[in-house]
Protein backbone atom coordinates (compact mmCIF):
# COMPACT_ATOMS: atom_id res chain seq x y z
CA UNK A 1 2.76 -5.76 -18.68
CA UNK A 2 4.28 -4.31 -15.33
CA UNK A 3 3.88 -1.03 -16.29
CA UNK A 4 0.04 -1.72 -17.00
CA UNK A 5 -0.79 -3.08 -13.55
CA UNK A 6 1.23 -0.15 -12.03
CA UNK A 7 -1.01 2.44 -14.04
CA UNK A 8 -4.26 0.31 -13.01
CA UNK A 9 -3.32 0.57 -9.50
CA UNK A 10 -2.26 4.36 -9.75
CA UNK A 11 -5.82 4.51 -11.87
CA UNK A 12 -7.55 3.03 -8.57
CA UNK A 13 -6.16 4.94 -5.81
CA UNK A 14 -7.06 8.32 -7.82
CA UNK A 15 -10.45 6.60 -8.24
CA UNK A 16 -10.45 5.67 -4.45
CA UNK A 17 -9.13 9.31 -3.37
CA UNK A 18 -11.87 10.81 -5.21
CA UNK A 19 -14.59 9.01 -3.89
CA UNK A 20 -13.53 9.63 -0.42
CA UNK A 21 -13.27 12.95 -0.57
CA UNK A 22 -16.97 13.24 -2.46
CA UNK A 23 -18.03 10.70 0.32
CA UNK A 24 -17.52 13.20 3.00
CA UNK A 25 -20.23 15.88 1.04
CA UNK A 26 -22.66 13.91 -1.41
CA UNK A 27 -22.59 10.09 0.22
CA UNK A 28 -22.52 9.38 3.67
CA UNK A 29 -25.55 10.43 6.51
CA UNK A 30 -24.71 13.25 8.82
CA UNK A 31 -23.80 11.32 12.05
CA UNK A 32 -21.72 9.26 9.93
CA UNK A 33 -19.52 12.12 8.27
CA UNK A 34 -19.57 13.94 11.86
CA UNK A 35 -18.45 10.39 13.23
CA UNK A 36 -15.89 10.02 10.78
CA UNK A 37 -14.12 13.12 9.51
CA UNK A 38 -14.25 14.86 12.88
CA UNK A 39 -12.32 12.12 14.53
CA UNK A 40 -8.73 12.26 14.79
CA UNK A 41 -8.25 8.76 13.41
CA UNK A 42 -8.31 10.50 10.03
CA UNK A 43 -5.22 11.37 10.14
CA UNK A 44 -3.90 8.22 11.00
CA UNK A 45 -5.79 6.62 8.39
CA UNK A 46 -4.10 9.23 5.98
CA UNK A 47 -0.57 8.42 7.37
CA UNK A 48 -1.36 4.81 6.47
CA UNK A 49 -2.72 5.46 2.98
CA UNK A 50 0.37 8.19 2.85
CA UNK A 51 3.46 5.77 3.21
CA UNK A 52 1.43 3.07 1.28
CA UNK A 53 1.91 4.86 -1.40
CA UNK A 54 4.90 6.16 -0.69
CA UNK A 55 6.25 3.18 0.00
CA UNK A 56 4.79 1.95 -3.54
CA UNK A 57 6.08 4.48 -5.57
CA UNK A 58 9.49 4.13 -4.02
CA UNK A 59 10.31 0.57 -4.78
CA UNK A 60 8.37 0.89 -8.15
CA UNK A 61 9.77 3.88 -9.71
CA UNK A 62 12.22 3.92 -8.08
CA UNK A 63 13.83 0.11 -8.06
CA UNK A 64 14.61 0.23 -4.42
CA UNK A 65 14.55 -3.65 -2.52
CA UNK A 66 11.32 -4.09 -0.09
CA UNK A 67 14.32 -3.50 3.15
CA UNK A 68 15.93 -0.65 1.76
CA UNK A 69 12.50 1.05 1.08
CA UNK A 70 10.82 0.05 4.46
CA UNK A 71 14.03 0.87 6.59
CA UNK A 72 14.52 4.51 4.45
CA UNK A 73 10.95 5.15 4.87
CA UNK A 74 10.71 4.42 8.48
CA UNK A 75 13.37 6.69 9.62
CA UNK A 76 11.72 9.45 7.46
CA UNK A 77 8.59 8.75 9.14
CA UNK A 78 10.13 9.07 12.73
CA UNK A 79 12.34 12.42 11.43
CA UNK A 80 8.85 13.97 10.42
CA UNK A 81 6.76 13.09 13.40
CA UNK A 82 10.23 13.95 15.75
CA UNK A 83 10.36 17.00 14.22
CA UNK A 84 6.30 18.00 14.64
CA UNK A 85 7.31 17.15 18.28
CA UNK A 86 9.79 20.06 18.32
CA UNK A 87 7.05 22.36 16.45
CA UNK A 88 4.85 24.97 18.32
CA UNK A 89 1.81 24.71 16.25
CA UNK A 90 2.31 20.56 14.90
CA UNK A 91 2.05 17.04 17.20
CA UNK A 92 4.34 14.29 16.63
CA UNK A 93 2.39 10.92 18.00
CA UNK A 94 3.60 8.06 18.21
CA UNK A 95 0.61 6.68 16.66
CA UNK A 96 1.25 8.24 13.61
CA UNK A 97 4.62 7.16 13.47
CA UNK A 98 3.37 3.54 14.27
CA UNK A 99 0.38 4.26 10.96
CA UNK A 100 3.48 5.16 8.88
CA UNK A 101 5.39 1.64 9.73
CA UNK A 102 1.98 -0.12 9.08
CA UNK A 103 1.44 1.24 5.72
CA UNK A 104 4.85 0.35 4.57
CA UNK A 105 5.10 -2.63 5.90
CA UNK A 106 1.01 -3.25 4.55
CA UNK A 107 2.35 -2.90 0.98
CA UNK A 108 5.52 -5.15 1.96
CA UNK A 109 2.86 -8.14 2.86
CA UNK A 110 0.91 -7.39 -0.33
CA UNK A 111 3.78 -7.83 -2.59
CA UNK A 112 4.99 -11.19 -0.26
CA UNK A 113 1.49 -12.30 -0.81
CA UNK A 114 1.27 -11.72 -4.89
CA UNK A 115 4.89 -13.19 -5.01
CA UNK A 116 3.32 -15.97 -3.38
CA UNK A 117 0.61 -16.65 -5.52
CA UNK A 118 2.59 -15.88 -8.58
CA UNK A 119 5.00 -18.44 -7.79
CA UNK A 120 1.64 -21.43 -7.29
CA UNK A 121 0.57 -19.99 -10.65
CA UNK A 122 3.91 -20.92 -12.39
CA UNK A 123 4.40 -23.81 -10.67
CA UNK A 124 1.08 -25.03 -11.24
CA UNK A 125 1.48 -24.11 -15.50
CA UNK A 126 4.30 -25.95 -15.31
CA UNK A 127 3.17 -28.85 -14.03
CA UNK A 128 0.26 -29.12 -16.95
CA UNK A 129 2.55 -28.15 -19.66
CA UNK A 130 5.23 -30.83 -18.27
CA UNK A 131 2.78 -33.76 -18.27
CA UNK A 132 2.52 -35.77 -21.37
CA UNK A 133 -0.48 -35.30 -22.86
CA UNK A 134 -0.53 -37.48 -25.87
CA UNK A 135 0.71 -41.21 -26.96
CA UNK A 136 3.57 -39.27 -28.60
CA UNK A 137 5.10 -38.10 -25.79
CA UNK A 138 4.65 -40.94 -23.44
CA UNK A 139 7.15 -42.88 -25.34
């Protein structure tokens, strides 16, 4: 059953992907696209989206606990944008860094939040399979 919804959601960011990227040509009107795709929020959009999945993959495949996959990702995320600081032809921003922590920690509240409402779904079976229902079980 787990591996099902992780397929789904694997199925939905390809789907996702895709129609961004066909967006930007087929979809959107011309001052939108030039609004959109020329701007350098992009990229931090795609730093977020990047360590989503990242972050995703790693404690899914992987088996690694929410803290060990935020903290591990983090510091890769401020080794890569440290190191485009040191680059002649790259930019390490802060803001990029700060996307990267967003997206991981994004994912982090999404699984908190499922957990959550996973946990009011048992309780709440529970409840109607523990009340007595009949004469029977009354006594």
């Amino acid at each position: 059953m787990k591996a099902r919804h992780h397929f789904l959601f694997f199925i939905l960011l390809i789907i996702a992907a895709t129609l961004l990227f066909f967006s930007r040509e087929l979809l959107l009107p011309t001052e939108l696209k030039n609004a959109v795709f020329r701007s350098p929020q992009i990229d931090t959009i795609s730093h977020f989206i990047g360590f989503f999945v990242l972050a995703w993959l790693m404690h899914s495949l992987l088996k690694t606990t929410l803290a060990l996959t935020f903290f591990t990702l983090s510091f890769y995320g401020a080794l890569s944008e440290l190191g485009q600081y040191y680059l002649g032809f790259r930019n390490g921003e802060f803001s990029d860094f700060f996307a990267d922590v967003a997206g991981i920690s994004f994912l982090i509240l999404l699984k908190a939040l499922y957990s959550f409402y996973k946990k009011i779904l048992l309780d709440k079976n529970n409840n109607y399979k523990s009340k007595p229902t009949t004469m029977a079980e009354l006594d």
